[in-house]
Each structure stands twice: as C-alpha cells, then as structure tokens.
C-alpha atoms as a PDB file:
ATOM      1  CA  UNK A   1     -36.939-249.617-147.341  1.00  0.00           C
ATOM      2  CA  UNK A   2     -38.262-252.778-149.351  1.00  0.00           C
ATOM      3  CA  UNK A   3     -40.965-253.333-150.926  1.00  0.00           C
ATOM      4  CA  UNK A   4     -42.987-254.823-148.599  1.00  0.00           C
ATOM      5  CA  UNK A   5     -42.477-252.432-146.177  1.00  0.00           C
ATOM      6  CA  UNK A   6     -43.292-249.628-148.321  1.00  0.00           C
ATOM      7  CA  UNK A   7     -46.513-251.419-149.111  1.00  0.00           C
ATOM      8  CA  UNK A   8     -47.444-251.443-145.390  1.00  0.00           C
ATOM      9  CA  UNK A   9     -46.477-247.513-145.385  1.00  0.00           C
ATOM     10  CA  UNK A  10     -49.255-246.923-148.397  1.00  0.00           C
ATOM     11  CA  UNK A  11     -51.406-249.158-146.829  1.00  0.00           C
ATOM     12  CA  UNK A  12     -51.380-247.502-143.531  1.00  0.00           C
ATOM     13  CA  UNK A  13     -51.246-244.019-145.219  1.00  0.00           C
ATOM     14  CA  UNK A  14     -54.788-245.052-147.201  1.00  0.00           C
ATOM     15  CA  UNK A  15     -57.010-246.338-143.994  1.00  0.00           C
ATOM     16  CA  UNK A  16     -55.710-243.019-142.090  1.00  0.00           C
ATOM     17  CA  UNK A  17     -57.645-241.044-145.116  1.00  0.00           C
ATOM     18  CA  UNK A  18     -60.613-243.214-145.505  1.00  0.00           C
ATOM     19  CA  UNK A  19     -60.677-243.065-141.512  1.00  0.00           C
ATOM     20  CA  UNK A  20     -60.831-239.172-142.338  1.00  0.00           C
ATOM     21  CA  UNK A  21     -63.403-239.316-144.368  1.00  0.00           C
ATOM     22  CA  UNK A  22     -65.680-241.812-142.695  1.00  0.00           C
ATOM     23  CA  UNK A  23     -64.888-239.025-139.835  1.00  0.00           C
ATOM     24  CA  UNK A  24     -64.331-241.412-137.126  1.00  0.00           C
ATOM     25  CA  UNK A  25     -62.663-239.285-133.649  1.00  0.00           C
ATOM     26  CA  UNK A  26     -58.740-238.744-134.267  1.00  0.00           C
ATOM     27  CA  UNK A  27     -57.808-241.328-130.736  1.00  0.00           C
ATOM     28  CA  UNK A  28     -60.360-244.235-132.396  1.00  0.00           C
ATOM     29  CA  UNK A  29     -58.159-243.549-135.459  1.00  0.00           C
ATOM     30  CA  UNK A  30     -54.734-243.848-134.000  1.00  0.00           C
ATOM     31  CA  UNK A  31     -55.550-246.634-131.842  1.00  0.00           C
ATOM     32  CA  UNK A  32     -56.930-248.910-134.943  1.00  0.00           C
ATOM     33  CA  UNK A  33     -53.742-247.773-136.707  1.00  0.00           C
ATOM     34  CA  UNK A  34     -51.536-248.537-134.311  1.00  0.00           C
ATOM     35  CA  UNK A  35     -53.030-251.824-133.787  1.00  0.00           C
ATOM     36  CA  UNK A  36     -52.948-252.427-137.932  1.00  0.00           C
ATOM     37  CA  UNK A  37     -49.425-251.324-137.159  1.00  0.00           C
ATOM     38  CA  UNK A  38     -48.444-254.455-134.741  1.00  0.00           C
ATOM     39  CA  UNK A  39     -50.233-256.947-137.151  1.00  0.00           C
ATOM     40  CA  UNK A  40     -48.033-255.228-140.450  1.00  0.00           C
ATOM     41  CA  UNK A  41     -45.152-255.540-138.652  1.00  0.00           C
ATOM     42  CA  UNK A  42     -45.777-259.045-137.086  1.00  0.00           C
ATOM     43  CA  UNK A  43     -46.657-259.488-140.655  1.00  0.00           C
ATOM     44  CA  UNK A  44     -43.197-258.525-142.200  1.00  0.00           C
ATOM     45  CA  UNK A  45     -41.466-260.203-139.628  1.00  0.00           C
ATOM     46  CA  UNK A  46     -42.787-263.406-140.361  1.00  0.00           C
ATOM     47  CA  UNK A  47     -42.489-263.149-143.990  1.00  0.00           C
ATOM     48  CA  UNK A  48     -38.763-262.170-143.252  1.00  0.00           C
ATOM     49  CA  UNK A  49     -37.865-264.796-141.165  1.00  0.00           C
ATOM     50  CA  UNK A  50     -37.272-268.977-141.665  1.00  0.00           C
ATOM     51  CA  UNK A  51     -40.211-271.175-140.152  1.00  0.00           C
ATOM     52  CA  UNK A  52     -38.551-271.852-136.830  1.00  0.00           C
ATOM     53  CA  UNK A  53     -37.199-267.840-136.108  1.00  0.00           C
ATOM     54  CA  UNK A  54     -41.207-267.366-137.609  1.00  0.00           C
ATOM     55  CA  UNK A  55     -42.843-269.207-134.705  1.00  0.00           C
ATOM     56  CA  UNK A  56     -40.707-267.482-132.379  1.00  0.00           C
ATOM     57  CA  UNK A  57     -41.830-263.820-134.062  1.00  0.00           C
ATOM     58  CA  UNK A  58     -45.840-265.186-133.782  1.00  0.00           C
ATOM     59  CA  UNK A  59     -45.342-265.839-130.167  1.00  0.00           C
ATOM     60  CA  UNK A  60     -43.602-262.506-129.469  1.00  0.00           C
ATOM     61  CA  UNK A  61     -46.041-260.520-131.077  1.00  0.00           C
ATOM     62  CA  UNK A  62     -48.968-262.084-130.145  1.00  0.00           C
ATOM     63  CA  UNK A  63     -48.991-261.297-126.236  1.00  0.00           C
ATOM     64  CA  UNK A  64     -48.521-257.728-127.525  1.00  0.00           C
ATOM     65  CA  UNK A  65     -51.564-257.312-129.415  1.00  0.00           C
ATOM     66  CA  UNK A  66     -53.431-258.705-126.941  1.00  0.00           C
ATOM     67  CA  UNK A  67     -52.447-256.849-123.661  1.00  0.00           C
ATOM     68  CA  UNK A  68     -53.272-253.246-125.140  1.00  0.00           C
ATOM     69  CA  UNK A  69     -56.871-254.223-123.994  1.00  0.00           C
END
C-alpha cells in the first residue's frame, strides 16, 4: 500500500468515527462511506494514471456514482 492509499484508509477510518459520534443510523453511515469510497478511489485512479488513461478513469467512474440513486 502507498501512501496515498493509506491516506484514503485514515481518512475513511476518521469520518466512520465522527459519523459515530454525531450518531447518525449505521446504513446512512455506510452508504456515505461507500460513496466517499467511489470518489477516493476515482480519486487515486486519476492521480495514478497519464491525462489521456485519466479521462478514460473520470468517465468510468462517473456513471457509477451516479446510478446508486
């Protein structure tokens, strides 16, 4: 694991304890982490890749975020 991706792991790992603390319902929680999930990844993936294979990433990810309506 690099470094960015262990960023995104604390990251994810703080907002699931200030979710706990805020005491929002456990399935509100996991579905705003699983969508901060999709944009860290989308994210790392274009950060990772050169501008063209990038473009190609945005496109692919984008549809996904936006059918889990």
């Amino acid at each position: 694991m690099g470094g960015v991706e262990a960023v995104v792991v604390i990251v994810v790992l703080l907002l699931a304890a200030a979710l706990h603390v805020t005491g929002l319902p456990p399935g509100e929680a996991l579905q705003l982490l699983a969508r901060a999930g999709l944009v860290a990844v989308g994210v790392v993936a274009l950060s990772a890749a050169g501008p063209s294979q990038a473009v190609r990433s945005a496109l692919r990810v984008v549809p996904a975020t936006t059918s889990q309506t």
